[in-house]
N, C-alpha and C. Protein backbone atom coordinates (compact mmCIF):
# COMPACT_ATOMS: atom_id res chain seq x y z
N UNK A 1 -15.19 -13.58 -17.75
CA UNK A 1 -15.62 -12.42 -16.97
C UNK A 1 -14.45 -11.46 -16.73
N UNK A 2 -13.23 -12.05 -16.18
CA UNK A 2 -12.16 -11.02 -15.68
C UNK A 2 -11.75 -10.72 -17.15
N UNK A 3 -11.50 -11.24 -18.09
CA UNK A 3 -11.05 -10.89 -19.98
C UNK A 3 -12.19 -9.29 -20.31
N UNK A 4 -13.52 -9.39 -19.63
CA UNK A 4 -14.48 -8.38 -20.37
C UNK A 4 -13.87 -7.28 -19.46
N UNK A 5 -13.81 -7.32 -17.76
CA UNK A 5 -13.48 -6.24 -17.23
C UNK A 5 -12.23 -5.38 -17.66
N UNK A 6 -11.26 -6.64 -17.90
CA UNK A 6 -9.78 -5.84 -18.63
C UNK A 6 -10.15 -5.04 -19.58
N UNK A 7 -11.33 -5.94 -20.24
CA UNK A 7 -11.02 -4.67 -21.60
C UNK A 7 -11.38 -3.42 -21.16
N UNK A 8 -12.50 -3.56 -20.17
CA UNK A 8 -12.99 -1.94 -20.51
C UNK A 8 -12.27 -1.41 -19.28
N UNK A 9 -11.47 -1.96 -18.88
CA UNK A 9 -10.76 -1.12 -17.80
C UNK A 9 -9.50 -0.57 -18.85
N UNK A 10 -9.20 -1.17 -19.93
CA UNK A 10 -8.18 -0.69 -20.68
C UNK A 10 -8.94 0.53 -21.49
N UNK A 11 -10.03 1.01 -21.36
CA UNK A 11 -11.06 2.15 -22.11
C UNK A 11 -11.42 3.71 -20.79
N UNK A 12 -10.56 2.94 -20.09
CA UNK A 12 -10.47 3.99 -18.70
C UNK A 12 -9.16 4.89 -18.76
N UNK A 13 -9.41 6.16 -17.81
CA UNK A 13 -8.46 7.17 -18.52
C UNK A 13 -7.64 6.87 -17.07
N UNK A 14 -6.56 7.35 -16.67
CA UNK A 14 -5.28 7.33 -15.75
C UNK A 14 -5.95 7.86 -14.57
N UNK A 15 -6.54 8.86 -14.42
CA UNK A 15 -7.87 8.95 -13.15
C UNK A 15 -8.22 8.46 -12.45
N UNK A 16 -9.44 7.45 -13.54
CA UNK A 16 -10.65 6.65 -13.56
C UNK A 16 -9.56 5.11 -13.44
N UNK A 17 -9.07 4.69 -13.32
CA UNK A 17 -8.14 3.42 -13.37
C UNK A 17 -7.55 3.85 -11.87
N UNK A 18 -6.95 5.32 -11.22
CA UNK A 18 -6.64 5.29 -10.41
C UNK A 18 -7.82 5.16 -9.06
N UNK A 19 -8.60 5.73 -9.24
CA UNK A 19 -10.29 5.43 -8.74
C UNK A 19 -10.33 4.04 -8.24
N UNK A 20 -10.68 3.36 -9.49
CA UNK A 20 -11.03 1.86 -9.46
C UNK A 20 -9.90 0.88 -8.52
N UNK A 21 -8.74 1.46 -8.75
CA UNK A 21 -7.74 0.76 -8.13
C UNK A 21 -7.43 0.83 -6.65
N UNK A 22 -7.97 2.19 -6.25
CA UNK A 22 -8.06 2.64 -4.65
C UNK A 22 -9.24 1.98 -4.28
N UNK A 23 -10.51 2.00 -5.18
CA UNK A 23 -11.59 1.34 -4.44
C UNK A 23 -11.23 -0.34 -4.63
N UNK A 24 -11.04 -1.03 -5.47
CA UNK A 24 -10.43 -2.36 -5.26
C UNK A 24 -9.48 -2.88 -3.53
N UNK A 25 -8.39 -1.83 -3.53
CA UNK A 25 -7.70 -2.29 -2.30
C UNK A 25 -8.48 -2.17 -1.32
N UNK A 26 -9.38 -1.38 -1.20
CA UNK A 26 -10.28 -0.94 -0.22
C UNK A 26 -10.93 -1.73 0.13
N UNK A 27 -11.71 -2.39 -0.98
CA UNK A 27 -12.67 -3.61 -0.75
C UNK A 27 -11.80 -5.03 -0.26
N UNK A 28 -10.09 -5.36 -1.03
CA UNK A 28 -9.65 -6.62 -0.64
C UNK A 28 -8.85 -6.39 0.98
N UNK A 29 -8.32 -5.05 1.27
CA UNK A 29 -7.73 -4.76 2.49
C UNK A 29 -8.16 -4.40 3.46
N UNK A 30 -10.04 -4.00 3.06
CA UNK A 30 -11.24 -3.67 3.88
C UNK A 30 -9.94 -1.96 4.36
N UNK A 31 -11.02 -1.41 5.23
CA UNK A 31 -11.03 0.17 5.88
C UNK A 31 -9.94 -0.24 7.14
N UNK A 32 -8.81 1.04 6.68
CA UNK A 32 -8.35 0.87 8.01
C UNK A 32 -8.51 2.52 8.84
N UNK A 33 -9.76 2.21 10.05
CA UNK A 33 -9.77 3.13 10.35
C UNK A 33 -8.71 3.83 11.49
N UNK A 34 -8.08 2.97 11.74
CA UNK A 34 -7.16 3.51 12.72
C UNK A 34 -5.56 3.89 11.89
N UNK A 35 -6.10 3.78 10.40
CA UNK A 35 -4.71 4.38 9.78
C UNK A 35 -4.05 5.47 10.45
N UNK A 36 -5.00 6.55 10.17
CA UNK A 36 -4.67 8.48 10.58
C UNK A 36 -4.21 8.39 11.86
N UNK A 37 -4.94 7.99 12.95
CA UNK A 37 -4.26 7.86 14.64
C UNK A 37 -2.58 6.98 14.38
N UNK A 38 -2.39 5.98 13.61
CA UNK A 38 -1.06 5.59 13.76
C UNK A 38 -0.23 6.66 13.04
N UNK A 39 -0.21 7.10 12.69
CA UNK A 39 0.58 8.00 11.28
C UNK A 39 0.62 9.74 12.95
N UNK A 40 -0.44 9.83 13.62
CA UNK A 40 -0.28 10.94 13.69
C UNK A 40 0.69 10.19 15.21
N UNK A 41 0.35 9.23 15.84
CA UNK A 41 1.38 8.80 17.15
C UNK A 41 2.76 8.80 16.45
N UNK A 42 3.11 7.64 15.46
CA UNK A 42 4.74 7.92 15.03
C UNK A 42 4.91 9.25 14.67
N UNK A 43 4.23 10.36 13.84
CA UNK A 43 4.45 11.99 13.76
C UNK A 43 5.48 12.22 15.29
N UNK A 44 4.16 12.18 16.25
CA UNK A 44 4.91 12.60 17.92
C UNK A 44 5.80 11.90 18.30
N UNK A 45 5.95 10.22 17.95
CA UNK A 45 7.30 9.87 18.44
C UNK A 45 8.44 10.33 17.35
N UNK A 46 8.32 10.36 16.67
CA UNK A 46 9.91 10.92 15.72
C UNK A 46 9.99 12.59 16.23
N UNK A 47 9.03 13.30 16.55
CA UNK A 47 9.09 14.70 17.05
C UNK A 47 10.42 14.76 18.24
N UNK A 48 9.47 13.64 19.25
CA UNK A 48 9.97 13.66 20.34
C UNK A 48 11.82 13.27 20.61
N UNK A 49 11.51 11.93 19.59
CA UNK A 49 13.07 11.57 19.43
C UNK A 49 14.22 13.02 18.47
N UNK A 50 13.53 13.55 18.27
CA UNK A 50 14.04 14.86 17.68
C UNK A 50 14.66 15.75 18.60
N UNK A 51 13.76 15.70 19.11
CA UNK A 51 13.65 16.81 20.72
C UNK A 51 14.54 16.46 21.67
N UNK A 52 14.50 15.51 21.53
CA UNK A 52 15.73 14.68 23.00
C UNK A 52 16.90 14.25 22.38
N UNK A 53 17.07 14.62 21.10
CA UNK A 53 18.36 13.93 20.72
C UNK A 53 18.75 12.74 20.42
N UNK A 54 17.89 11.70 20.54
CA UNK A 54 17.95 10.31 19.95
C UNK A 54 18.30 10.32 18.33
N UNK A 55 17.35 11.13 17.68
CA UNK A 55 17.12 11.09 16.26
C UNK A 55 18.75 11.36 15.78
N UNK A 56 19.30 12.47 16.56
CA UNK A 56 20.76 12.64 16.43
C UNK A 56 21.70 12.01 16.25
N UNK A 57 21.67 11.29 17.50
CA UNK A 57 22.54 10.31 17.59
C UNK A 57 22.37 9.32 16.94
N UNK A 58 21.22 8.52 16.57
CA UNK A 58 21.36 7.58 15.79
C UNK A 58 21.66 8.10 14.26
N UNK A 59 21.59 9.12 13.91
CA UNK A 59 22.12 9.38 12.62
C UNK A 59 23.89 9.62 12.60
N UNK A 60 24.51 10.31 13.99
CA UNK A 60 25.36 9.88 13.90
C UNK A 60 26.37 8.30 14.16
N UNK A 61 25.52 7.77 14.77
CA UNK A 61 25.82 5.89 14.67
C UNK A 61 26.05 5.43 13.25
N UNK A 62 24.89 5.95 12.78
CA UNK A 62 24.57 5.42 11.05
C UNK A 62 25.97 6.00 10.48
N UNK A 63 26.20 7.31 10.46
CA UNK A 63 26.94 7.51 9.81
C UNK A 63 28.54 6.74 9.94
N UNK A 64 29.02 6.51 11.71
CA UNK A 64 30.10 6.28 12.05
C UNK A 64 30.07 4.68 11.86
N UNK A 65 29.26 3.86 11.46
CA UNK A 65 29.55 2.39 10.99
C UNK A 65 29.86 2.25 9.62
């Protein structure tokens, strides 16, 4: 069974393989719907650490070790 799918997944264009491969993780990693809300909270905390000068300083730490 998995030998027939290879083949004709090897008859698929760079697209259609990328398709199949997003819907695969989808199905084994199931939906994460709270992806977008985490992505947009760290957005505001790196903003914030921007804003106050943290982000600063730890780049100058990084640099001075």
């Amino acid at each position: 069974m998995v030998a027939e799918i290879r083949e004709k997944i090897q008859m698929l264009s760079a697209d259609e393989k990328h398709e199949l491969l997003r819907t695969l993780l989808k199905d084994v990693d199931g939906a994460d719907e709270d992806a977008d809300e985490a992505w947009r909270m760290e957005v505001v905390r790196r903003v914030k650490a921007i804003r106050n000068g943290e982000a600063a300083i730890r780049a100058l730490q990084d640099w001075q070790e």
